[in-house]
C-alpha atoms as a PDB file:
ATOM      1  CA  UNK A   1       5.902 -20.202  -0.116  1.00  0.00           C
ATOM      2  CA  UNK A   2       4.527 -16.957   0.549  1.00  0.00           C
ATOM      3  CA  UNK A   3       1.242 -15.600   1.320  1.00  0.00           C
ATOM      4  CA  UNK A   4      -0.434 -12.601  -0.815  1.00  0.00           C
ATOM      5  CA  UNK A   5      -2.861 -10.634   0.798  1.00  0.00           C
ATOM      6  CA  UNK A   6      -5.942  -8.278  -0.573  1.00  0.00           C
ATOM      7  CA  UNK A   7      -7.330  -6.059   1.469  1.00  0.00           C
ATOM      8  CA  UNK A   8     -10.582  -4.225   1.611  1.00  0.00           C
ATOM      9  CA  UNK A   9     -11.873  -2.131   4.915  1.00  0.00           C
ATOM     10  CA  UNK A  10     -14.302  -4.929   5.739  1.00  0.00           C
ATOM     11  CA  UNK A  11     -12.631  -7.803   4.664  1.00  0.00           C
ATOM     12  CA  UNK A  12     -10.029 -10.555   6.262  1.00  0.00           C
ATOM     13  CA  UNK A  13      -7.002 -11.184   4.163  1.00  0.00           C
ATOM     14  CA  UNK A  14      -6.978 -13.646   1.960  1.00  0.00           C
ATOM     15  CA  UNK A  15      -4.771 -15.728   0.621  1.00  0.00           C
ATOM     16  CA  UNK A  16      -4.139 -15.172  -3.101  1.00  0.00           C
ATOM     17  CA  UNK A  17      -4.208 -17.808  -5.992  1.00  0.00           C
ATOM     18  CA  UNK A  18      -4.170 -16.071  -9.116  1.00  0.00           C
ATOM     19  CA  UNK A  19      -1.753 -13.903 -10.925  1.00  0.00           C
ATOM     20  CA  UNK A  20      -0.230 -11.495  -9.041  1.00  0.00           C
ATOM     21  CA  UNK A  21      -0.778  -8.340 -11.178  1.00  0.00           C
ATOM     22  CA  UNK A  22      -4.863  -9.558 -11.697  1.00  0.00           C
ATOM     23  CA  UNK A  23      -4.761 -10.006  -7.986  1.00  0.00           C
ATOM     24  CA  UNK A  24      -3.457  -6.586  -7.510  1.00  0.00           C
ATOM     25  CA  UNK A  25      -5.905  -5.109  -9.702  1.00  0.00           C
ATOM     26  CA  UNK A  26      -3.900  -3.715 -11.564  1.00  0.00           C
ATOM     27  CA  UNK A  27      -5.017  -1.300 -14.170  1.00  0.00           C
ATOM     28  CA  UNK A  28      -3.169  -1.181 -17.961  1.00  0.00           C
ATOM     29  CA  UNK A  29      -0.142   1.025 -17.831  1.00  0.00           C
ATOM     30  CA  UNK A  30      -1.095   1.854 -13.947  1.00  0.00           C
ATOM     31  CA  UNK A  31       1.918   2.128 -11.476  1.00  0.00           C
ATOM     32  CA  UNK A  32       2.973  -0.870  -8.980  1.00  0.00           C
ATOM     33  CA  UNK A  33       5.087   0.538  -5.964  1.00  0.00           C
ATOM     34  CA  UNK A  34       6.913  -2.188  -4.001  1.00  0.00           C
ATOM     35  CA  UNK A  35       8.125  -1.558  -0.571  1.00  0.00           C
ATOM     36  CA  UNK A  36      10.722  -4.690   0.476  1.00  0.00           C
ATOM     37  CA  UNK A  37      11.046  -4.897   4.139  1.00  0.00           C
ATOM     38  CA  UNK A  38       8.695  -2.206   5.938  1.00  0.00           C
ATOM     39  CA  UNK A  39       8.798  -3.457   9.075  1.00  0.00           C
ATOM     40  CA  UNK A  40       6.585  -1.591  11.530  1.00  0.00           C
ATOM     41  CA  UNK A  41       6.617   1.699   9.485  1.00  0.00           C
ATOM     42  CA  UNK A  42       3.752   3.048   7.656  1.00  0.00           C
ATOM     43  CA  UNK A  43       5.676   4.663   5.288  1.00  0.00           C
ATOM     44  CA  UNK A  44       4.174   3.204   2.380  1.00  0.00           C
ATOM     45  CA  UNK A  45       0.705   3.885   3.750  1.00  0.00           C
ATOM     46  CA  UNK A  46       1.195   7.753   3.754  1.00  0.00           C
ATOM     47  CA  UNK A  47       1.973   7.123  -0.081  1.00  0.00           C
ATOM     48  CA  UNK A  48      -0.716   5.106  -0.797  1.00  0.00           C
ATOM     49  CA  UNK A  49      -2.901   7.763   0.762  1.00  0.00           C
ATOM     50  CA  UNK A  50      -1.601  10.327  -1.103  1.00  0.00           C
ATOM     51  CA  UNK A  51      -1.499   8.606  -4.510  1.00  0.00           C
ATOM     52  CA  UNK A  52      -4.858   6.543  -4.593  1.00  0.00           C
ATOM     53  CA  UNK A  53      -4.180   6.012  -8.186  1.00  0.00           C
ATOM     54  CA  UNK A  54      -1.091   4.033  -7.562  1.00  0.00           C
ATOM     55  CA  UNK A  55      -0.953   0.257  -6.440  1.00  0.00           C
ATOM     56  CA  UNK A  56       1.401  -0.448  -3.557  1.00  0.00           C
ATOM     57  CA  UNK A  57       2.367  -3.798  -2.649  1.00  0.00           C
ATOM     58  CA  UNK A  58       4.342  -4.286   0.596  1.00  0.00           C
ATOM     59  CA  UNK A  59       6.403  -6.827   0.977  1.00  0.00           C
ATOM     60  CA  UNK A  60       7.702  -8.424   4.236  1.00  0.00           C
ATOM     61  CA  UNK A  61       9.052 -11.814   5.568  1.00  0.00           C
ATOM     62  CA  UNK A  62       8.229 -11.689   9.403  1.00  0.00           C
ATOM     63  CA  UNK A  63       4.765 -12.961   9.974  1.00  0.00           C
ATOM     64  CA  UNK A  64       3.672 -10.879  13.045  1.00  0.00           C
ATOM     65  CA  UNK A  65       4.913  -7.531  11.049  1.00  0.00           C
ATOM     66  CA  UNK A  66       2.908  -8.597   8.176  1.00  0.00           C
ATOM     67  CA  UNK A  67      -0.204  -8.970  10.062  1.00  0.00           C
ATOM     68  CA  UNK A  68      -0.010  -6.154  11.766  1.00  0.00           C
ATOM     69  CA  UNK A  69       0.474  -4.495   8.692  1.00  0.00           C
ATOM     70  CA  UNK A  70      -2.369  -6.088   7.274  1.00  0.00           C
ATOM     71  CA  UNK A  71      -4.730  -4.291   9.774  1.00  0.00           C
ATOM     72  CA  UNK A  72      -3.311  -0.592   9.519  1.00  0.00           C
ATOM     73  CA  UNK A  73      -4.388  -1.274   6.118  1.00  0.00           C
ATOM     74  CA  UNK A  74      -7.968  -1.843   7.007  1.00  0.00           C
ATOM     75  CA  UNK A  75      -8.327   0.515   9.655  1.00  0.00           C
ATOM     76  CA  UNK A  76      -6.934   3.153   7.398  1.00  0.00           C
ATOM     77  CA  UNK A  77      -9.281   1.974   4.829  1.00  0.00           C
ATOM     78  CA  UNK A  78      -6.723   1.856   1.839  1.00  0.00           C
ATOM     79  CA  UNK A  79      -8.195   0.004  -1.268  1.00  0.00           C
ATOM     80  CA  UNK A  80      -5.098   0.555  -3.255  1.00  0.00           C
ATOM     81  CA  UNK A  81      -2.549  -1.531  -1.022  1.00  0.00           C
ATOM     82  CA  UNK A  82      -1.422  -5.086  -0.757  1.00  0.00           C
ATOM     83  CA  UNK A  83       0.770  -7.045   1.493  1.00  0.00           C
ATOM     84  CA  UNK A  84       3.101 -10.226   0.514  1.00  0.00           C
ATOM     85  CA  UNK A  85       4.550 -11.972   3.492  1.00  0.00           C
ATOM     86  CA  UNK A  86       7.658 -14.129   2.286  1.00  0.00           C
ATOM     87  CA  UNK A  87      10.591 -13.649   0.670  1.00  0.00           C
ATOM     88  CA  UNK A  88      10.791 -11.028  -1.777  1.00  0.00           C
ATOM     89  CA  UNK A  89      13.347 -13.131  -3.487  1.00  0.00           C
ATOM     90  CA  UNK A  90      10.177 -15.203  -4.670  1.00  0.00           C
ATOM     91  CA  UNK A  91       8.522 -12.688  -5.456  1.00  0.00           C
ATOM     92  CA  UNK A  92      10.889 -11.178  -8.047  1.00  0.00           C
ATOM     93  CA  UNK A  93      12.062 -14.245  -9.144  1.00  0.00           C
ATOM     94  CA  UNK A  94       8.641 -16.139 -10.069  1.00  0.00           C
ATOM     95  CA  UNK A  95       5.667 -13.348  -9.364  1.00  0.00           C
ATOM     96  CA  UNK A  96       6.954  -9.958 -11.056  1.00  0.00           C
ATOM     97  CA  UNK A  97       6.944 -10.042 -14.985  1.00  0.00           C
ATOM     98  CA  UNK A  98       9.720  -8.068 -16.395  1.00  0.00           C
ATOM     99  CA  UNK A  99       9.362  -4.586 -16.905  1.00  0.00           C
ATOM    100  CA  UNK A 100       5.841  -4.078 -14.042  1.00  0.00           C
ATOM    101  CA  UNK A 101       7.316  -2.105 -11.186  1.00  0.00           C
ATOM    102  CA  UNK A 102       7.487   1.585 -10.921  1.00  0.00           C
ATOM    103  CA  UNK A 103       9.463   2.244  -8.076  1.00  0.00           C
ATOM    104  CA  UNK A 104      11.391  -0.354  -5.115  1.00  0.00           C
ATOM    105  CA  UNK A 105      11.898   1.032  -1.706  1.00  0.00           C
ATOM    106  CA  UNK A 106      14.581  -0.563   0.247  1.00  0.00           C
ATOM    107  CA  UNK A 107      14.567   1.577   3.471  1.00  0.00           C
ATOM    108  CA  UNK A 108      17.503   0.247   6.056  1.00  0.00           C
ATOM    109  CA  UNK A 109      17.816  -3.628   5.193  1.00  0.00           C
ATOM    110  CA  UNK A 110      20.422  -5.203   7.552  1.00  0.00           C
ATOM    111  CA  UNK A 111      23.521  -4.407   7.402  1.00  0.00           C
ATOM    112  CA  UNK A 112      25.164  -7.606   8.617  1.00  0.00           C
ATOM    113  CA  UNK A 113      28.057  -5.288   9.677  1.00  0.00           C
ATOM    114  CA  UNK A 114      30.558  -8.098  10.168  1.00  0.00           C
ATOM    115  CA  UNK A 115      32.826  -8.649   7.005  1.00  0.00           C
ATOM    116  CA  UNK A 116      32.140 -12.746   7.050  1.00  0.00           C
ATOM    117  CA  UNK A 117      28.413 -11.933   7.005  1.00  0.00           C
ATOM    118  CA  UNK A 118      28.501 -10.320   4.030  1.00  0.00           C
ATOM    119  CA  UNK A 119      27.094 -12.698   2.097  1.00  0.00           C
ATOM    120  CA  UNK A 120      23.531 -12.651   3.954  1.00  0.00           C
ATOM    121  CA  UNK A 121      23.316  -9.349   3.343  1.00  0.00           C
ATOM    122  CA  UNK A 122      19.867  -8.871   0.742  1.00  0.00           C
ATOM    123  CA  UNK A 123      21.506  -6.588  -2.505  1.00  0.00           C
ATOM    124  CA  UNK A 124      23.387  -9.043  -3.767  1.00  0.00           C
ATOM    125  CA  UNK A 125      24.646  -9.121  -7.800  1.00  0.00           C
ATOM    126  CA  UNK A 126      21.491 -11.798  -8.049  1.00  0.00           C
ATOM    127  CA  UNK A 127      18.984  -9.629  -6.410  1.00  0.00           C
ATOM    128  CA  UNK A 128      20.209  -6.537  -7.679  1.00  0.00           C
ATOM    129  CA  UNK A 129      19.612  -8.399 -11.575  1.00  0.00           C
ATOM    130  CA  UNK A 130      15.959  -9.377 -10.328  1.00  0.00           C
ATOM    131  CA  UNK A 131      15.266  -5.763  -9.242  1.00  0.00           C
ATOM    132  CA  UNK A 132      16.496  -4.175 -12.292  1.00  0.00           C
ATOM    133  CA  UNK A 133      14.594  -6.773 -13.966  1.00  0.00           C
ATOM    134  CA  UNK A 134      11.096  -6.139 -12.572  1.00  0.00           C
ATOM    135  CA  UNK A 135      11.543  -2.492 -12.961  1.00  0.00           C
ATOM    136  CA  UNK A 136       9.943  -0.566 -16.624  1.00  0.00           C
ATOM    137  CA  UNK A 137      12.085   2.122 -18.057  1.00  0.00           C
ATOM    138  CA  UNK A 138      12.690   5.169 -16.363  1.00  0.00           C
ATOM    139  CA  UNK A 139      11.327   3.429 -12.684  1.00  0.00           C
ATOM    140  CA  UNK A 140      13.284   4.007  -9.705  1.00  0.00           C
ATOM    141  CA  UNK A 141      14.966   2.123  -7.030  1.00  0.00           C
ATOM    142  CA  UNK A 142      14.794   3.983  -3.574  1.00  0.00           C
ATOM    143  CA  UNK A 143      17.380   2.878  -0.840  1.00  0.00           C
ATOM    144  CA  UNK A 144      19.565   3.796   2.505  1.00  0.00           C
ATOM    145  CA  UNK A 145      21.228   2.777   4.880  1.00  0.00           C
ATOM    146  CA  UNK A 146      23.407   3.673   7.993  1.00  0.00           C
ATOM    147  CA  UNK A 147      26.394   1.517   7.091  1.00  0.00           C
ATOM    148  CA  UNK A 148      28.841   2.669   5.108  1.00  0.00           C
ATOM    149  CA  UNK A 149      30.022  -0.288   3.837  1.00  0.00           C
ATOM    150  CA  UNK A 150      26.803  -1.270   2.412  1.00  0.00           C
ATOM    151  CA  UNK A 151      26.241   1.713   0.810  1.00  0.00           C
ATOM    152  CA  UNK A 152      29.083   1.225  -1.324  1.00  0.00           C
ATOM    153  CA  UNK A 153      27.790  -2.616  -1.996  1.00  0.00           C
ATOM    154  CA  UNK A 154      24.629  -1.164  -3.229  1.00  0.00           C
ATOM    155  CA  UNK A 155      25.712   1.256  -5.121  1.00  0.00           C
ATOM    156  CA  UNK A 156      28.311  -0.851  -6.799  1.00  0.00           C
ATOM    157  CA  UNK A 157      25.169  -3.956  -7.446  1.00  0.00           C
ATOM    158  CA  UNK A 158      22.512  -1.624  -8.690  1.00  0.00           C
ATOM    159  CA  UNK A 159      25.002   0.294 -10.991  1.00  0.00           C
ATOM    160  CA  UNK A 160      26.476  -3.679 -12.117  1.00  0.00           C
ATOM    161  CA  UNK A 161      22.907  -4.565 -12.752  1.00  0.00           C
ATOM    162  CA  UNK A 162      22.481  -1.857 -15.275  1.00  0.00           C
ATOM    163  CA  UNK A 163      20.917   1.290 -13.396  1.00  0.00           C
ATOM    164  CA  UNK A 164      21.655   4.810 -13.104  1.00  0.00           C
ATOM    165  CA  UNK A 165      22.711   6.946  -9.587  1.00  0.00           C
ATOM    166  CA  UNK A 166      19.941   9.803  -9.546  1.00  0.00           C
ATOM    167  CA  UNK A 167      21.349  10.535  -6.377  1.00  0.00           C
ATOM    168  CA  UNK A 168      22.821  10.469  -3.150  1.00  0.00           C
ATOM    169  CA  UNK A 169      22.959  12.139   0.264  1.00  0.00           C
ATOM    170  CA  UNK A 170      23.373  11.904   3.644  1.00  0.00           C
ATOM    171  CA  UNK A 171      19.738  12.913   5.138  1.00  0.00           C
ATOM    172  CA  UNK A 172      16.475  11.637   4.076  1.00  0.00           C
ATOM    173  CA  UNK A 173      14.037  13.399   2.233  1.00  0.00           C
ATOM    174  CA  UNK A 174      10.304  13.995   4.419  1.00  0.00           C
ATOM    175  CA  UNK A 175       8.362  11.831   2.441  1.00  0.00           C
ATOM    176  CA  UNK A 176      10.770   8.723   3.274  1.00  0.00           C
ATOM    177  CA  UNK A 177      11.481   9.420   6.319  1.00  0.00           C
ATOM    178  CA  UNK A 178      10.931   6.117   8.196  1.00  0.00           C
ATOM    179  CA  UNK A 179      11.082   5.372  11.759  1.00  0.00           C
ATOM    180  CA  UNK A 180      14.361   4.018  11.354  1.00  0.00           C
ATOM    181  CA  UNK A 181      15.688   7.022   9.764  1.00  0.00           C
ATOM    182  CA  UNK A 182      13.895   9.463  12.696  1.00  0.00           C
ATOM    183  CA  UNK A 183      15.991   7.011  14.875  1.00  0.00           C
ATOM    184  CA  UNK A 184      18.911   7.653  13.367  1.00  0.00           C
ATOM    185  CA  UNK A 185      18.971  11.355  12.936  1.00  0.00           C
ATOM    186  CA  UNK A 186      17.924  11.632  17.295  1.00  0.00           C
ATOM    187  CA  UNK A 187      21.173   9.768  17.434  1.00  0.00           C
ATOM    188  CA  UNK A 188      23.134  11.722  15.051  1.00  0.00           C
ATOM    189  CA  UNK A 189      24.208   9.049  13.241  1.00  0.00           C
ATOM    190  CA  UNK A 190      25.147   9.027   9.584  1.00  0.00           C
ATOM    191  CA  UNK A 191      22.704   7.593   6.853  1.00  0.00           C
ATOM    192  CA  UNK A 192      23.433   6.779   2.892  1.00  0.00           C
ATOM    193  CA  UNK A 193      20.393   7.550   0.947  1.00  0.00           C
ATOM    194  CA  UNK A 194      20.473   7.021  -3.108  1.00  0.00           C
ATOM    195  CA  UNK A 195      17.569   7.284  -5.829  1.00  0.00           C
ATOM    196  CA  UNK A 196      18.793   4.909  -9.088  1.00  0.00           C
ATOM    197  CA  UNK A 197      16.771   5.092 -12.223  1.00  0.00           C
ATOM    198  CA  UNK A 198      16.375   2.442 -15.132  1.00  0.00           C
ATOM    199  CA  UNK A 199      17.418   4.004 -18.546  1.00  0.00           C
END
């Protein structure tokens, strides 16, 4: 089970027990941006500060990450972003209705490098289905990685579920940069990133 959490400058999270999309406050026709998997970055706070008319809900499993998350949020003062802690398989299986995302970000999910751990790896066929089901026509999946092999996996699931390469390249744009990204290029590794669009 997963906790939802609204935020207000003043306020401690809360747990949520309503719909998701009244909890979010969601206005009719108004975007929802899901991050999956942000970690320690504040990448999706930079967007949420520069669209305040967007909704962005940020989803991530670990706990401690969440709640730290939970008070960048505040001291930032953000009204227009939420925090799920759980797994965002949940959430697009039983808390997304079809067709209410505008965008997924999927910034460096674990590679599980090793061919036999393949299968823990998160874009799957089944997740890839759930993604392209959550997501309204012409909204966009956002993802990269430094692996290669994944890339291709991606790729090949998002295209199998039905959506459309926008593109792909090896650098990240600025406004996605992420800390594992700024990582990456000091290193001067290699990084896959792709934009995929539902028709």
């Amino acid at each position: 089970m997963g906790d939802y959490f609204h935020f207000d400058p003043s306020a401690v999270p809360v747990r949520g027990e309503g719909p998701l999309l009244e909890e979010l406050g969601l206005a009719e026709g108004g975007a929802l941006h899901v991050e999956i998997g942000f970690g320690k970055d504040v990448r999706i706070l930079r967007e949420a500060e520069r669209d305040p008319a967007g909704t962005y809900l940020g989803v991530e499993i670990s706990r401690k990450k969440a709640a730290s998350f939970c008070r960048k949020v505040a001291r930032a003062g953000l009204r227009n972003v939420r925090a799920f802690n759980g797994d965002a398989r949940k959430l697009l299986a039983e808390m997304l209705p079809p067709g209410s995302v505008s965008s997924f970000t999927i910034l460096f999910p674990d590679p599980w490098p090793k061919r036999r751990h393949w299968k823990h790896r998160w874009i799957q066929a089944d997740t890839a289905a759930l993604l392209a089901r959550a997501l309204g026509p012409g909204a966009l999946i956002i993802a990269a990685t430094d692996h290669d092999d994944y890339a291709a996996q991606i790729e090949a699931e998002l295209k199998g579920a039905g959506l459309e390469m926008g593109e792909r390249r090896g650098e990240i744009p600025a406004e996605d940069r992420s800390l594992f990204a700024q990582r990456f290029e000091r290193l001067g590794e290699s990084v896959t990133y792709m934009r995929f669009r539902k028709p």
